[in-house]
C-alpha atoms as a PDB file:
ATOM      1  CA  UNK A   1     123.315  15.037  33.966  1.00  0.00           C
ATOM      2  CA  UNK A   2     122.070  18.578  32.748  1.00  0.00           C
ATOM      3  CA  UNK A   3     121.803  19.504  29.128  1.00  0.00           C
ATOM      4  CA  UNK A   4     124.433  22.639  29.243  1.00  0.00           C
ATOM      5  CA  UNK A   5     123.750  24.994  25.930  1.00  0.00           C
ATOM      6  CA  UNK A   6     125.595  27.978  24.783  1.00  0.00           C
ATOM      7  CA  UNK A   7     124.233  31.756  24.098  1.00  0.00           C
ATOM      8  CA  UNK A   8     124.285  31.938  20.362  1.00  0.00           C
ATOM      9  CA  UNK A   9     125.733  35.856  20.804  1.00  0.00           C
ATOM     10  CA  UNK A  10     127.570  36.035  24.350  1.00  0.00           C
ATOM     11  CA  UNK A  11     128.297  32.605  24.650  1.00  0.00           C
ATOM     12  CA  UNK A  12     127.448  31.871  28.607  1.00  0.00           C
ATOM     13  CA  UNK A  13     126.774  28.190  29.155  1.00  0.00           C
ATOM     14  CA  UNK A  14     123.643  27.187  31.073  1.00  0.00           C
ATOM     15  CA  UNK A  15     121.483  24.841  31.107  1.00  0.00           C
ATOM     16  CA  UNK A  16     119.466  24.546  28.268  1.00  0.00           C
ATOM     17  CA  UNK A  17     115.990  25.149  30.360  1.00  0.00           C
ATOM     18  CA  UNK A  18     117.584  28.852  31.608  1.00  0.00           C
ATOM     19  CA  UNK A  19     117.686  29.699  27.488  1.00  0.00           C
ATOM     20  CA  UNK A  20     114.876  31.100  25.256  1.00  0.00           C
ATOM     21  CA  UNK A  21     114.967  28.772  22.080  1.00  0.00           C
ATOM     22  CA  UNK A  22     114.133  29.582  18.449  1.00  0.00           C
ATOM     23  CA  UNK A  23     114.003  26.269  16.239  1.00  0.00           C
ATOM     24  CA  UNK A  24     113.576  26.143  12.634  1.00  0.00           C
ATOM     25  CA  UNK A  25     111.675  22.918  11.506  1.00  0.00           C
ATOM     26  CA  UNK A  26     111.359  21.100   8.626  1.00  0.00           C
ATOM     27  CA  UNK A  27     109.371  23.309   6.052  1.00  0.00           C
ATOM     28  CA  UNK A  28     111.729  26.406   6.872  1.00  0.00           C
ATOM     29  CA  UNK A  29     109.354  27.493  10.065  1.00  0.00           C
ATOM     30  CA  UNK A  30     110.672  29.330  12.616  1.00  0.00           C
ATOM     31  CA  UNK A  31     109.211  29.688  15.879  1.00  0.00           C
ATOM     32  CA  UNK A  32     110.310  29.610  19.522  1.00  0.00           C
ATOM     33  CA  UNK A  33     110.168  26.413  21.061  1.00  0.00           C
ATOM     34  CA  UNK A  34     111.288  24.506  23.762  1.00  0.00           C
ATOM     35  CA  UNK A  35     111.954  21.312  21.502  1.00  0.00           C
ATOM     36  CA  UNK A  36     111.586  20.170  18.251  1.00  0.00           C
ATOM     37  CA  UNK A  37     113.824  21.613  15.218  1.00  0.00           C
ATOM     38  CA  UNK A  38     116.978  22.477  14.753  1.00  0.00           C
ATOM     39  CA  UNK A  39     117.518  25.072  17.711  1.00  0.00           C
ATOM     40  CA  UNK A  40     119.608  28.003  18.801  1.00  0.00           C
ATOM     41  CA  UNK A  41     119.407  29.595  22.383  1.00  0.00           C
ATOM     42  CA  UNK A  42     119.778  32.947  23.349  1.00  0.00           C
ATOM     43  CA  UNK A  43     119.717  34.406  27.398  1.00  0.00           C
ATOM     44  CA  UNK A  44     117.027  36.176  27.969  1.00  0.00           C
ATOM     45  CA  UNK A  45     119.261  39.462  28.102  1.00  0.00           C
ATOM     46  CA  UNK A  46     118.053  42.410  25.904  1.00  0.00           C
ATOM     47  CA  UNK A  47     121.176  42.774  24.908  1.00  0.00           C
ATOM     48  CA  UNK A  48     121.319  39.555  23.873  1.00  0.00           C
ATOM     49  CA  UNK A  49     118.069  39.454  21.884  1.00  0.00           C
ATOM     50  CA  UNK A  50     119.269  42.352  20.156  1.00  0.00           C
ATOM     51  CA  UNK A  51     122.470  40.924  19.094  1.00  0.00           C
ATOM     52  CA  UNK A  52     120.742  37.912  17.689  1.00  0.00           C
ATOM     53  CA  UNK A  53     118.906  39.862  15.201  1.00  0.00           C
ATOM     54  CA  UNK A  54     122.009  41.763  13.302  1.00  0.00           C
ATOM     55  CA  UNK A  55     123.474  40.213  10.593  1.00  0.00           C
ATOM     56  CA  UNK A  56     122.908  36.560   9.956  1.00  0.00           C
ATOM     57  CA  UNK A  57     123.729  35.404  13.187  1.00  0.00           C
ATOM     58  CA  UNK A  58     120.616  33.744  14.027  1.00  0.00           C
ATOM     59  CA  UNK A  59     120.677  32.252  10.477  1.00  0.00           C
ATOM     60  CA  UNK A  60     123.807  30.757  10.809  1.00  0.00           C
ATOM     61  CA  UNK A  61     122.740  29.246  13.686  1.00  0.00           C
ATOM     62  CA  UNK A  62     119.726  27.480  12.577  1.00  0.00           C
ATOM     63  CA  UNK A  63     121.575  26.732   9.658  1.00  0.00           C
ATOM     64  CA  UNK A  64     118.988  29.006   7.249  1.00  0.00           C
ATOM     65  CA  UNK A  65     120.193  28.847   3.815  1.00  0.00           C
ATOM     66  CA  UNK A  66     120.005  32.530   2.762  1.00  0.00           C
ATOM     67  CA  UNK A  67     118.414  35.073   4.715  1.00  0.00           C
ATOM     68  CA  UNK A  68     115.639  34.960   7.276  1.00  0.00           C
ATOM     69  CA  UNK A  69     112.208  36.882   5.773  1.00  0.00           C
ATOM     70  CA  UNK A  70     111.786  40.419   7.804  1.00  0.00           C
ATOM     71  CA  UNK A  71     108.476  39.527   8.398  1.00  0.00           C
ATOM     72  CA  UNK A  72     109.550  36.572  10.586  1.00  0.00           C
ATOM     73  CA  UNK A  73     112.532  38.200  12.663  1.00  0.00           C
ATOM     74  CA  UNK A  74     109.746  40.909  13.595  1.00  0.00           C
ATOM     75  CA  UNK A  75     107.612  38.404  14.887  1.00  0.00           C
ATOM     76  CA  UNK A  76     110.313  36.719  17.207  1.00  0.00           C
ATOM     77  CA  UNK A  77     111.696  40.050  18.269  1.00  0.00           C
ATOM     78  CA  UNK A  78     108.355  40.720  19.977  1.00  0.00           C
ATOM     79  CA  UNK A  79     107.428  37.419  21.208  1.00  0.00           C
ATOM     80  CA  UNK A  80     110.999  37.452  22.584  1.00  0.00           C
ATOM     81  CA  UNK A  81     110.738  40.771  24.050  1.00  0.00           C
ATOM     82  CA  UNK A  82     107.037  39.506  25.746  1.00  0.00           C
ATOM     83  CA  UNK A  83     109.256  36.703  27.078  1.00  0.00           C
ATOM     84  CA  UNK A  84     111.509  38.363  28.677  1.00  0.00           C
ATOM     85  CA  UNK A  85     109.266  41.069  30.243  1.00  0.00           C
ATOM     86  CA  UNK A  86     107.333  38.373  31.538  1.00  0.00           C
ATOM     87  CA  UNK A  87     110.513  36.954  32.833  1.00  0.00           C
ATOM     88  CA  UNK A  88     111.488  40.192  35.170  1.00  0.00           C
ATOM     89  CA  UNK A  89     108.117  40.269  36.907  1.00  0.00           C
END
């Protein structure tokens, strides 16, 4: 039986291999990963990826206690957006 996941901003269920992941582990590190950590998955929509980043969404849903550093959202907004290129070619 297939893992099914949601989209942490639209919500579509898939499964969990159709997802980009972005898991915090212990330490506070937060990276995109296929396993490992406590994860949250977003489609690989732009719109999606954009969504993720407002507010604390993507906090909340790695269960961050306070806010995620700038620094670190930057970094996953671009290997995100690398992703998903890739993923239209």
């Amino acid at each position: 039986m297939e893992s099914i996941r949601s989209c942490i901003v639209c919500g579509k269920k898939l499964p969990k291999e159709r997802f980009l992941r972005i898991a915090k582990f212990k330490g506070g590190r937060i990276e995109i990963s296929p396993r490992g950590g406590r994860g949250a998955y977003l489609c690989s929509d732009g719109e999606c990826i954009s969504e993720a980043f407002k507010g604390e969404r993507l906090a909340k849903a790695l269960r961050v206690k306070g806010k995620i550093d700038a620094d670190t959202l930057q970094r996953l907004r671009d290997e995100l957006e690398v992703i998903r290129k890739c993923e239209e070619k």
